[in-house]
C-alpha atoms as a PDB file:
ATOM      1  CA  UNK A   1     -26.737  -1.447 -23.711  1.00  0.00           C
ATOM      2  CA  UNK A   2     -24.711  -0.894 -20.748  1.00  0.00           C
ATOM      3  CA  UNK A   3     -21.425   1.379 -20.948  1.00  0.00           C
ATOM      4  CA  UNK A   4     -18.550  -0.267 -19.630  1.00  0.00           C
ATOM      5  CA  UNK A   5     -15.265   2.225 -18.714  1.00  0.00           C
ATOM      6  CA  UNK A   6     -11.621   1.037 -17.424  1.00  0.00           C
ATOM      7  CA  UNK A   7     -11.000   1.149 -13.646  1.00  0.00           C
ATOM      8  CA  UNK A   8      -7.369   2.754 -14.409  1.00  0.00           C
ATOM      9  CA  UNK A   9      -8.063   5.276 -17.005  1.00  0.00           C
ATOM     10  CA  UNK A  10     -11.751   5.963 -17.603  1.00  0.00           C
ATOM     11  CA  UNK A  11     -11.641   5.390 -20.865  1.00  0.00           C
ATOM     12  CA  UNK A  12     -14.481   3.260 -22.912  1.00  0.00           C
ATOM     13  CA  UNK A  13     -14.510  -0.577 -23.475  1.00  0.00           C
ATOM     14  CA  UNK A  14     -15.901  -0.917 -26.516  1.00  0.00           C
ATOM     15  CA  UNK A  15     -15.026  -4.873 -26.429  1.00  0.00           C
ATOM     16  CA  UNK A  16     -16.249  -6.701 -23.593  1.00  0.00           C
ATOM     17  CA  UNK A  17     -13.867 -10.006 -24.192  1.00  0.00           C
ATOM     18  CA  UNK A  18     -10.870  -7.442 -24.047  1.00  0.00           C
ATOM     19  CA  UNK A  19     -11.026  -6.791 -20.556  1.00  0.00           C
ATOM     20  CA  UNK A  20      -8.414  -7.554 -17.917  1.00  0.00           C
ATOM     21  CA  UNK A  21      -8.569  -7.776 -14.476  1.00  0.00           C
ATOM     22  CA  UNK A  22      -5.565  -7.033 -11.798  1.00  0.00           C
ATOM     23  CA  UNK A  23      -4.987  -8.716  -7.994  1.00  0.00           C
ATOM     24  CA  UNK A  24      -2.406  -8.194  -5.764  1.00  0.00           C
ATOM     25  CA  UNK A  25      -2.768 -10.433  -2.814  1.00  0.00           C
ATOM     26  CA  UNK A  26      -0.447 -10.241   0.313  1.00  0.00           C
ATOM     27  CA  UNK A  27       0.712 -14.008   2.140  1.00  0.00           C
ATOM     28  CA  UNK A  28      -2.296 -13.120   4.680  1.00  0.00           C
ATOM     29  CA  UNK A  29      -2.527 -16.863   5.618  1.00  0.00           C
ATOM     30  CA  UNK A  30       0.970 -16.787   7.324  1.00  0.00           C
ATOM     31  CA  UNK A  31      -0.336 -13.774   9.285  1.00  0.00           C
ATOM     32  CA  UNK A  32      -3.712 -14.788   9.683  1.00  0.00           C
ATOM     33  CA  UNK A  33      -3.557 -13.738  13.114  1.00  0.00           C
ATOM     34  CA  UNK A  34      -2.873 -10.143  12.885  1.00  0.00           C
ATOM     35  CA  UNK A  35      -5.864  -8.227  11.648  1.00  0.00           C
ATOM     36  CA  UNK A  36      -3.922  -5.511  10.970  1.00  0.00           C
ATOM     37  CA  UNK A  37      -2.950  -7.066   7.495  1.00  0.00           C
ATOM     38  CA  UNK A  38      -5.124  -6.660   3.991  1.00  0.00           C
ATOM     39  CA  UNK A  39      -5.631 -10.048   2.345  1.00  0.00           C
ATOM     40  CA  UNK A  40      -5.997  -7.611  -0.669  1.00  0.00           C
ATOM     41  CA  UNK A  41      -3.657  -4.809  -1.179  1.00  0.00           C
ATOM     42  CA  UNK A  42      -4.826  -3.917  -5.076  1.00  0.00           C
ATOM     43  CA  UNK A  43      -7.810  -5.655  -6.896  1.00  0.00           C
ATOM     44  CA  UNK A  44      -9.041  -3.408 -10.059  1.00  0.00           C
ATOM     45  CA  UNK A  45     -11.968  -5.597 -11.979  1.00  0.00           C
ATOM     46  CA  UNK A  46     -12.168  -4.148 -15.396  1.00  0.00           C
ATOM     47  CA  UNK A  47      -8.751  -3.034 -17.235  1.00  0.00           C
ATOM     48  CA  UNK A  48      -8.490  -1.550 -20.704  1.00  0.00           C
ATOM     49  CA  UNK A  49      -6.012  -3.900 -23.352  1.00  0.00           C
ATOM     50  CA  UNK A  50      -3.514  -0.106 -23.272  1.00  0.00           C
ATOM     51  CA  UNK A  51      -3.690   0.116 -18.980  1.00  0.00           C
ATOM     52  CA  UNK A  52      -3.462  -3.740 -18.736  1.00  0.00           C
ATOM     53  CA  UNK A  53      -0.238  -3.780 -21.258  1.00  0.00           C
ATOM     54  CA  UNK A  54       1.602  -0.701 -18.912  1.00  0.00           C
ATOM     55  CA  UNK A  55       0.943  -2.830 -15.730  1.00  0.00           C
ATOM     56  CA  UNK A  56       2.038  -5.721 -17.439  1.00  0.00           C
ATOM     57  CA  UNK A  57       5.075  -3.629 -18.450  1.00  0.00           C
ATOM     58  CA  UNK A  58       5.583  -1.864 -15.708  1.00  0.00           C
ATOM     59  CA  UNK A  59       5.963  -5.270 -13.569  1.00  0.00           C
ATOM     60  CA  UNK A  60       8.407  -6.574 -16.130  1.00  0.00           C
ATOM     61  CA  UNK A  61      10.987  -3.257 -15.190  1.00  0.00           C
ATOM     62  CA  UNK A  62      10.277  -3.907 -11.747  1.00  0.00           C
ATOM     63  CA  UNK A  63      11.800  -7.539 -12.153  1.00  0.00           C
ATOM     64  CA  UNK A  64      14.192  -6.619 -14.317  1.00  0.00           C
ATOM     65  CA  UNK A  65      15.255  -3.829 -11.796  1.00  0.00           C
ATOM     66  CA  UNK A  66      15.190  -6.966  -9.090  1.00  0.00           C
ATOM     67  CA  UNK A  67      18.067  -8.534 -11.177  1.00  0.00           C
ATOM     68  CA  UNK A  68      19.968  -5.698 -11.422  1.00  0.00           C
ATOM     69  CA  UNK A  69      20.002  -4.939  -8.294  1.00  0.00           C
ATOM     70  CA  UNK A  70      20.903  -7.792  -6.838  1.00  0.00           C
ATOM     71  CA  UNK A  71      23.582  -8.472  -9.377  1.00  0.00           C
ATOM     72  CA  UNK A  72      24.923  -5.015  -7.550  1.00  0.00           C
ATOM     73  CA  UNK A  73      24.287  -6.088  -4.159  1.00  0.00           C
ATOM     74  CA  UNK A  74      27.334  -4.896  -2.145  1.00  0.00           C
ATOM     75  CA  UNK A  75      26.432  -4.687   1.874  1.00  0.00           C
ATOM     76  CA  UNK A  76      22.867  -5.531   1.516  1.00  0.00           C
ATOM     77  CA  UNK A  77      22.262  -2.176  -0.474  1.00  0.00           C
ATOM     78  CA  UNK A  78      21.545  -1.278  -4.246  1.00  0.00           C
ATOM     79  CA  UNK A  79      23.298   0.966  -5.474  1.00  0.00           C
END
C-alpha cells in the first residue's frame, strides 16, 4: 500500500477521498504573447482536509480584506 503525504504540511493521508487539490492560474491567454508570464503561478496536487480548510480560510480574509479596503479607499490608497 502506497503512503500518500500532503504537499503543504507533510503530514499523512490516511483517506484517499479526502484529498484536495489547489490551482492558481494567471489570465495567460490575454498575454499569450509574452513568454515571460507563468500560465501557472501555484498548483499543489494533494492537500490535507486541515491545510485545504486554512487556504480556504485564508482566501476568505483576503476577500474580506478586499471589501474593507475598498470601502476605505480615499486617493487610490488603503489605509
Amino acid at each position: 500500500m502506497t503512503k500518500r503525504f500532503c504537499d503543504l504540511c507533510e503530514k499523512e493521508i490516511h483517506n484517499l477521498q479526502e484529498t484536495y487539490r489547489v490551482c492558481v492560474e494567471s489570465n495567460a491567454s490575454i498575454y499569450a504573447s509574452n513568454p515571460d508570464i507563468v500560465d501557472v503561478i501555484v498548483d499543489v496536487g494533494e492537500i490535507c482536509p486541515a491545510c485545504a480548510k486554512r487556504i480556504h480560510q485564508t482566501v476568505q480574509d483576503l476577500k474580506l480584506d478586499g471589501l474593507v479596503c475598498g470601502a476605505k479607499m480615499d486617493g487610490g490608497q488603503c489605509e
